[in-house]
N, C-alpha and C. Protein backbone atom coordinates (compact mmCIF):
# COMPACT_ATOMS: atom_id res chain seq x y z
N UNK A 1 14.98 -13.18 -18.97
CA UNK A 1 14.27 -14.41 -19.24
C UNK A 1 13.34 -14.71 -18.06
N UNK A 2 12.09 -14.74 -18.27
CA UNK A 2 11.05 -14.75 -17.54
C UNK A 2 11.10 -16.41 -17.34
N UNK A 3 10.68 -16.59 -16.55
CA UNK A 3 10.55 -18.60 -16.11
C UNK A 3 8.87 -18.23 -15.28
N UNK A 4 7.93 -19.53 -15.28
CA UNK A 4 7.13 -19.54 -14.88
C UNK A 4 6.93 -20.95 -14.16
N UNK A 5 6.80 -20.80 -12.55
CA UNK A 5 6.39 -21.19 -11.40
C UNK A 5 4.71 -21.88 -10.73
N UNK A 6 4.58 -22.75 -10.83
CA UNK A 6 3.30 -23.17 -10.03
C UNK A 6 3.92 -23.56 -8.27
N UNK A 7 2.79 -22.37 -7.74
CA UNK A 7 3.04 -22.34 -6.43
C UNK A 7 1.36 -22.37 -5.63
N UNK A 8 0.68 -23.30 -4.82
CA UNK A 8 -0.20 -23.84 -4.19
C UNK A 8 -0.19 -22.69 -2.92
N UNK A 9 -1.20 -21.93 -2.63
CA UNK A 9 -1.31 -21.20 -1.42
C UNK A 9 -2.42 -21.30 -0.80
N UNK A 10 -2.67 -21.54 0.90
CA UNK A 10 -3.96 -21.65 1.27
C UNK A 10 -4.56 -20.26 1.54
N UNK A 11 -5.56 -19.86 1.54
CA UNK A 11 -6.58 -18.65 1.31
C UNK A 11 -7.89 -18.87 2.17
N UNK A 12 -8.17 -17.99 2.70
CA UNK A 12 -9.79 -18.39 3.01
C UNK A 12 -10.71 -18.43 1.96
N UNK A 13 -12.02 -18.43 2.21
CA UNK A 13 -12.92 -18.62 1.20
C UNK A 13 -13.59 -16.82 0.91
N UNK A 14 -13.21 -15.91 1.94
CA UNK A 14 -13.42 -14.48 1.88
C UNK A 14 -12.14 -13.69 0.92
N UNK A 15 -11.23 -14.31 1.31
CA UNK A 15 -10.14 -13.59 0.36
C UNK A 15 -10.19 -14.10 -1.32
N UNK A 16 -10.63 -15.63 -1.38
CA UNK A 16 -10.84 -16.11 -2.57
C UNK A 16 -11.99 -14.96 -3.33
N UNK A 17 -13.17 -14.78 -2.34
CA UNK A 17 -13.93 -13.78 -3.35
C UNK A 17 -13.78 -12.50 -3.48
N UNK A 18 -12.83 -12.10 -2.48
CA UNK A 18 -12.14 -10.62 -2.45
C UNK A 18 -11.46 -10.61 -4.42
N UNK A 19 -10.22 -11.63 -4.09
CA UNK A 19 -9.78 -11.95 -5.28
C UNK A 19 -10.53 -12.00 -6.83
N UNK A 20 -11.18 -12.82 -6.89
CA UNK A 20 -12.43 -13.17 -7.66
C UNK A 20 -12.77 -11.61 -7.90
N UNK A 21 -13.26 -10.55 -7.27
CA UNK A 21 -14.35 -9.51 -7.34
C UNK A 21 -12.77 -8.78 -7.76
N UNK A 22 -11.97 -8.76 -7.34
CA UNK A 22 -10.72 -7.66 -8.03
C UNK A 22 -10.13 -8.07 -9.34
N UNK A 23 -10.16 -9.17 -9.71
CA UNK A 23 -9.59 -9.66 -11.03
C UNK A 23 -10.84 -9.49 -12.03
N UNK A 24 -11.86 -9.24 -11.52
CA UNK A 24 -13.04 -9.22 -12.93
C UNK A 24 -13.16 -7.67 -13.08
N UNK A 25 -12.90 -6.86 -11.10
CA UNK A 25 -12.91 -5.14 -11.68
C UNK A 25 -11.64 -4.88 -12.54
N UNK A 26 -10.76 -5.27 -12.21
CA UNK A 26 -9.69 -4.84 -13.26
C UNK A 26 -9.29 -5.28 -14.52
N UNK A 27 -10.22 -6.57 -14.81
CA UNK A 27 -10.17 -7.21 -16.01
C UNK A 27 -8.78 -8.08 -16.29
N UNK A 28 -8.25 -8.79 -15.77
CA UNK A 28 -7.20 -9.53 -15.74
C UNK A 28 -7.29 -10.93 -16.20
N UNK A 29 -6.91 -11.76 -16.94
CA UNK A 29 -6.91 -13.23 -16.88
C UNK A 29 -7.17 -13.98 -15.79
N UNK A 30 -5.77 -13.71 -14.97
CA UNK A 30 -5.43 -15.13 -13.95
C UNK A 30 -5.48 -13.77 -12.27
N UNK A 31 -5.47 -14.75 -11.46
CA UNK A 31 -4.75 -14.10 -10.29
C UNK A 31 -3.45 -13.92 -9.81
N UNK A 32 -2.41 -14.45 -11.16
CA UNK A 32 -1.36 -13.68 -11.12
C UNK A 32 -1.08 -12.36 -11.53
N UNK A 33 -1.61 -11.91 -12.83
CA UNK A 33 -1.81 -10.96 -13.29
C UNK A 33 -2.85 -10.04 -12.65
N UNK A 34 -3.28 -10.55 -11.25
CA UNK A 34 -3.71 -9.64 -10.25
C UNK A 34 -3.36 -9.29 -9.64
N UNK A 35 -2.27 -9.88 -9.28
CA UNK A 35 -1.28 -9.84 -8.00
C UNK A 35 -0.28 -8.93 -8.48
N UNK A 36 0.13 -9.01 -10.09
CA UNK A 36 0.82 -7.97 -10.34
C UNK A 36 0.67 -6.89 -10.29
N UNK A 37 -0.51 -6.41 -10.97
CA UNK A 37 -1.38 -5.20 -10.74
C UNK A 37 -1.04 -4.59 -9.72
N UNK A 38 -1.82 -5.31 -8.27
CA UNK A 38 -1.66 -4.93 -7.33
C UNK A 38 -0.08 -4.66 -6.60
N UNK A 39 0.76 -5.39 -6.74
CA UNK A 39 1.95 -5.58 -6.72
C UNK A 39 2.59 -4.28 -7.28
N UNK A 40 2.36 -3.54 -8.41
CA UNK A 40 2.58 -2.36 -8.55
C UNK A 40 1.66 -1.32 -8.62
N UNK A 41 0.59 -1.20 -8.06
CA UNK A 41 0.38 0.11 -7.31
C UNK A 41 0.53 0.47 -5.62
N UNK A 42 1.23 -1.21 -5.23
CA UNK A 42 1.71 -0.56 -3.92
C UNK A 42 3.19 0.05 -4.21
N UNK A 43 3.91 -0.72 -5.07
CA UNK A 43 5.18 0.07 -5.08
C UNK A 43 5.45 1.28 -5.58
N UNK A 44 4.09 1.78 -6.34
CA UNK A 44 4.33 2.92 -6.92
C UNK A 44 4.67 4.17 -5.97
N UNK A 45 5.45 4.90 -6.68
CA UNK A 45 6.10 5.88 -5.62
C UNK A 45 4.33 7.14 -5.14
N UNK A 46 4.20 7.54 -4.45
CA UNK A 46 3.11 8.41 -4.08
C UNK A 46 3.72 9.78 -4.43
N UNK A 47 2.88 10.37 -5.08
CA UNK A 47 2.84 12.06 -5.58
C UNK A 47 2.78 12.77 -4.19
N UNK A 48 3.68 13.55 -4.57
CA UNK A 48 4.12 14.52 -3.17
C UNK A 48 4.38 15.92 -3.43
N UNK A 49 3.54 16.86 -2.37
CA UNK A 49 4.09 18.18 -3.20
C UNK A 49 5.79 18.50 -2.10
N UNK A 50 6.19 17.86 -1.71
CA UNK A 50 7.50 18.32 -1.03
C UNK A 50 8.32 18.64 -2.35
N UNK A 51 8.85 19.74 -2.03
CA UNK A 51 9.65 20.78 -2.92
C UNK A 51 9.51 21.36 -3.67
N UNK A 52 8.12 21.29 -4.24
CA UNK A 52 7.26 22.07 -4.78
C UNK A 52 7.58 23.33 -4.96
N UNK A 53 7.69 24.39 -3.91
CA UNK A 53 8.37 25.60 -3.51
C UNK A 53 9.45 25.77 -3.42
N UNK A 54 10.17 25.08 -4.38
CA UNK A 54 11.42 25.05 -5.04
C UNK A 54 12.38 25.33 -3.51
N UNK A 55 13.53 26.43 -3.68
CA UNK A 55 13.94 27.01 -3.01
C UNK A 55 13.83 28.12 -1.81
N UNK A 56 12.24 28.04 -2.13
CA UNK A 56 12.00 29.58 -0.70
C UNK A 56 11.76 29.41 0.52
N UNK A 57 12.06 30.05 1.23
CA UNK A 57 12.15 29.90 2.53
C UNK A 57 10.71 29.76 3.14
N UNK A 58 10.36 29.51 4.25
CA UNK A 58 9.15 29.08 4.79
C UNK A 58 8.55 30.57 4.91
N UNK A 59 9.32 32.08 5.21
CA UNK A 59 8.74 32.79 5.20
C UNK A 59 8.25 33.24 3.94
N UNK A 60 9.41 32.89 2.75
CA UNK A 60 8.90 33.76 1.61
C UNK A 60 7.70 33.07 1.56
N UNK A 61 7.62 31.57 1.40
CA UNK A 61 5.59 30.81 1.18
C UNK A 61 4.90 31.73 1.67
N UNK A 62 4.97 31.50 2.80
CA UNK A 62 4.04 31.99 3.79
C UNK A 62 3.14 33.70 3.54
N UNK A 63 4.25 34.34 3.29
CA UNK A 63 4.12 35.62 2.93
C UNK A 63 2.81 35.93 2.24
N UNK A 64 2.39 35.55 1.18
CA UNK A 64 1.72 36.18 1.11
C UNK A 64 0.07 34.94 0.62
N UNK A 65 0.19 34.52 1.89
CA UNK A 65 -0.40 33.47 2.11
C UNK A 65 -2.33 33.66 2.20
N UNK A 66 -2.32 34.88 3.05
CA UNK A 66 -3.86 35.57 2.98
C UNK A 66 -3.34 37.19 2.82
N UNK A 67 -4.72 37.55 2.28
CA UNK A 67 -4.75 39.14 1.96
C UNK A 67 -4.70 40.15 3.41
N UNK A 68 -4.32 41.08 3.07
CA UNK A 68 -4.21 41.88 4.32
C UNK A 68 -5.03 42.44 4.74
N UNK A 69 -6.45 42.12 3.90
CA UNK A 69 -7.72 42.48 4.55
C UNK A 69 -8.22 41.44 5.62
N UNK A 70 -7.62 40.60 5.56
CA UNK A 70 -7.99 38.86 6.25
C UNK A 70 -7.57 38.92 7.68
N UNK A 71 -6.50 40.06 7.61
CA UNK A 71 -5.43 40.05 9.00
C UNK A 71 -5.88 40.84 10.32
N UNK A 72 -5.78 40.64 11.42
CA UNK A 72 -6.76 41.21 12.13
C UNK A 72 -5.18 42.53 12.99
């Protein structure tokens, strides 16, 4: 059950048009529904290639990493 809150915050007049210019690029109603937005793409987890290379060892990667014409 969602409940809805009126809460008064002071802002400068630069962040007000920061705001303003991000709620019309993303097309949002209110500046709550900006804040959410934003609110989840910071929490979103970041794409990572860690483990990628499943199980192999740093040498097996490595191995065959450049051609053996490359190798001096």
């Amino acid at each position: 059950m969602a409940y809805s809150m009126t809460t008064t915050i002071q802002i400068s007049d630069k962040t007000i048009t920061v705001l303003k210019m991000l709620r019309d690029q993303f097309r949002v109603p209110s500046y709550d529904a900006l804040l959410q937005v934003l609110i989840q793409k910071v929490e979103k987890p970041k794409k990572t290639l860690w483990g990628a290379g499943g199980k192999l060892s740093m040498k097996e990667i490595l191995k065959n990493l450049r051609d053996e014409h490359d190798r001096y």
